[in-house]
Protein backbone atom coordinates (compact mmCIF):
# COMPACT_ATOMS: atom_id res chain seq x y z
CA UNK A 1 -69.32 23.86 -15.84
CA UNK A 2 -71.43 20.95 -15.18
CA UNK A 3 -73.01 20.64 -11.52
CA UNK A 4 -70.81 17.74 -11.41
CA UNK A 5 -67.29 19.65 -11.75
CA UNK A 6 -68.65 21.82 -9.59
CA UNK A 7 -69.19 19.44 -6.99
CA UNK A 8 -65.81 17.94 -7.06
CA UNK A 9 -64.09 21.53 -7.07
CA UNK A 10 -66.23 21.77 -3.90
CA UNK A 11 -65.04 18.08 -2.56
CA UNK A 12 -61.48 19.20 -2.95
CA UNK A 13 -61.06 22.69 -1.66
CA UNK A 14 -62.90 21.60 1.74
CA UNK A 15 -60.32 18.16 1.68
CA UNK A 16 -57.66 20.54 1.16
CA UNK A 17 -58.20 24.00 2.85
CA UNK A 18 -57.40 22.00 6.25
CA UNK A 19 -53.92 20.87 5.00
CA UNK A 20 -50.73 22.60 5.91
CA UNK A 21 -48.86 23.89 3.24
CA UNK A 22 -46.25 21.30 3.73
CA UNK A 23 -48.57 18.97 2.96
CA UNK A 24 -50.20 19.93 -0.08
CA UNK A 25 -46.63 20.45 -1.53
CA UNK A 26 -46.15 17.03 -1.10
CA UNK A 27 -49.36 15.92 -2.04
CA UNK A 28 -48.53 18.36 -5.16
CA UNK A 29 -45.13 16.52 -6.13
CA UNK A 30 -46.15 13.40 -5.47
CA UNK A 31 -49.20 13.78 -8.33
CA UNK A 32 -46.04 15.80 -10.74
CA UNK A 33 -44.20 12.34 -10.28
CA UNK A 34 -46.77 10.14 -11.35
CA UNK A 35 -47.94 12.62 -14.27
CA UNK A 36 -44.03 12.73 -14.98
CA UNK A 37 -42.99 16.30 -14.48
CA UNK A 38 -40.05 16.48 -11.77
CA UNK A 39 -39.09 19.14 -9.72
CA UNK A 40 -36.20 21.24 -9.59
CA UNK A 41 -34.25 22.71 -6.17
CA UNK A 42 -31.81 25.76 -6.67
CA UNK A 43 -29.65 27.50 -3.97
CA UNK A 44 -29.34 31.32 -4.80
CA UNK A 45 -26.82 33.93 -3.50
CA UNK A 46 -27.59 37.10 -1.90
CA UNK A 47 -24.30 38.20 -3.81
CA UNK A 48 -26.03 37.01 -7.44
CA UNK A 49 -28.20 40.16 -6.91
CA UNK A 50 -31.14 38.21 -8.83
CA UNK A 51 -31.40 34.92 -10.71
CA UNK A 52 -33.81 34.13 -13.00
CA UNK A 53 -35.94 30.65 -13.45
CA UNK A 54 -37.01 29.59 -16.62
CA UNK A 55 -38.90 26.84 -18.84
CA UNK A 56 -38.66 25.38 -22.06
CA UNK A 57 -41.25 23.67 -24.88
CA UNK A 58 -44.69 25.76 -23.77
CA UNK A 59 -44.64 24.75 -20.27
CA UNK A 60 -44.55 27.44 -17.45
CA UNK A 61 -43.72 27.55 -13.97
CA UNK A 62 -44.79 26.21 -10.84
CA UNK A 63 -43.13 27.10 -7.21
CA UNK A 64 -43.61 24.82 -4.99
CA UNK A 65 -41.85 26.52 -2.27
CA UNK A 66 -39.01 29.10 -1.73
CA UNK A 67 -36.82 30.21 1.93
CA UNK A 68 -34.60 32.94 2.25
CA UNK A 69 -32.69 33.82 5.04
CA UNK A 70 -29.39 32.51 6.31
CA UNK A 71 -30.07 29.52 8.01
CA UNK A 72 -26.19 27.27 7.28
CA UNK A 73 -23.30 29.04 7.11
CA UNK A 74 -22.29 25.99 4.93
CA UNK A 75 -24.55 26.91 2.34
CA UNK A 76 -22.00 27.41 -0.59
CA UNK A 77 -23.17 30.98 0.14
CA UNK A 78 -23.09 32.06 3.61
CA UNK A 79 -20.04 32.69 5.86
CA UNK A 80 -22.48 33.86 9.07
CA UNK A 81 -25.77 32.18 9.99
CA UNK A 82 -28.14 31.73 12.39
CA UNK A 83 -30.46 28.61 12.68
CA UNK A 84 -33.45 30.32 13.07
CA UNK A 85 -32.94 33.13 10.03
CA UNK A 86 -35.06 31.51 7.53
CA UNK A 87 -38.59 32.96 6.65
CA UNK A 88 -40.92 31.41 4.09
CA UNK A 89 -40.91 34.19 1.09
CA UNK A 90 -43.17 31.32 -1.63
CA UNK A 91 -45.83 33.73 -1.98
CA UNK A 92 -44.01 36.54 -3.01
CA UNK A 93 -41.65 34.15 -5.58
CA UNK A 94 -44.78 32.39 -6.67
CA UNK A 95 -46.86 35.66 -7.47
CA UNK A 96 -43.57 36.83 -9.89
CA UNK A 97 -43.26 33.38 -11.41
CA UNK A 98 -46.02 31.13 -11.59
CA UNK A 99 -47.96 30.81 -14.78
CA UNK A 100 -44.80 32.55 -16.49
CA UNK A 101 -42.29 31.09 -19.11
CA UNK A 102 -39.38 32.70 -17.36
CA UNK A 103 -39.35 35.07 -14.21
CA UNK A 104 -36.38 36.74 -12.24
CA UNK A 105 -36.04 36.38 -8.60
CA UNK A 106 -34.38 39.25 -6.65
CA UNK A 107 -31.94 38.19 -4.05
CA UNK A 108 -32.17 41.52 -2.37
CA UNK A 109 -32.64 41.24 1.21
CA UNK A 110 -35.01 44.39 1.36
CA UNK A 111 -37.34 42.58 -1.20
CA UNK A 112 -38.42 40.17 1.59
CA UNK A 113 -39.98 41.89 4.98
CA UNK A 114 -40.29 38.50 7.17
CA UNK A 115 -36.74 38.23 6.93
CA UNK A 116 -36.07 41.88 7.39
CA UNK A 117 -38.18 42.13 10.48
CA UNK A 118 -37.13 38.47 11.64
CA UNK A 119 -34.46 40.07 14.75
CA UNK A 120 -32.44 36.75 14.28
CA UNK A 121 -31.18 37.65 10.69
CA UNK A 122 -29.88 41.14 11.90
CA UNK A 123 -26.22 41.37 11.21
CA UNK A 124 -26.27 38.52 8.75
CA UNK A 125 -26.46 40.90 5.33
CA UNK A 126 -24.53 39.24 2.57
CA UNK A 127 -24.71 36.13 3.70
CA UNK A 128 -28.15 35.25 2.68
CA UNK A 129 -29.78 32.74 0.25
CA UNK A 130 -32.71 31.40 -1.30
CA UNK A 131 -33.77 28.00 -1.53
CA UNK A 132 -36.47 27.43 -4.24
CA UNK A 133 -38.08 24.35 -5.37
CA UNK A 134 -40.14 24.65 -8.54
CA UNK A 135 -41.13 22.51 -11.92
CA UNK A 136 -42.37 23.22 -15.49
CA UNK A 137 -45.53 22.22 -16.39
């Protein structure tokens, strides 16, 4: 690497290390958009046991963000909720999909501590989902 791409790397991790992750999702899609790739949002079922995410043509995937939990009981999935069951689990889809053609996604509650351990979601088994937003780049 030149001392010159090295230099910018440096510019750009210090710009971004201080933004949420909010933020650099949408500083994320909004450079997808102009580039021309466009994301994708999928509700999952607890009852589907998994799902699995795939690309076509070369390209791989890219999570931008995923939520499980049980958050609406008018999800399409959900008969019982709670507003406050919903636990950011985009590290643990990202590590089993990103960089990967195609990946599968458990929907088993156990897979995901935060919501396990979130007191909120006790009593709510079966009736959560997954939200995931991703693209293929």
């Amino acid at each position: 690497e030149s001392t010159g791409t090295t230099r910018r790397k440096q510019w750009y991790q210090r710009r971004v290390r201080g933004f949420s992750t909010m933020s650099k999702t949408f500083v994320l899609l909004a450079a997808l958009f102009i580039i021309g790739c466009s994301a994708e949002t999928g509700r999952f079922c607890e009852s589907q046991g998994s799902t699995s995410l795939s690309c076509s043509d070369g390209k791989t995937l890219y999570i931008y963000n995923a939520f499980y939990g049980a958050k609406n009981s008018n999800s399409g999935c959900s008969t019982r909720s709670h507003s406050n069951c919903w636990e950011a689990v985009t590290d643990s889809v990202s590590s089993t999909c990103n960089g990967r053609a195609s990946c599968q996604i458990s929907m088993n509650s156990g897979s995901y501590a935060a919501v396990m351990n979130n007191w909120q979601c006790f009593g709510l088994d079966g009736s959560y989902y997954m939200d995931v937003t991703w693209s293929c780049v």
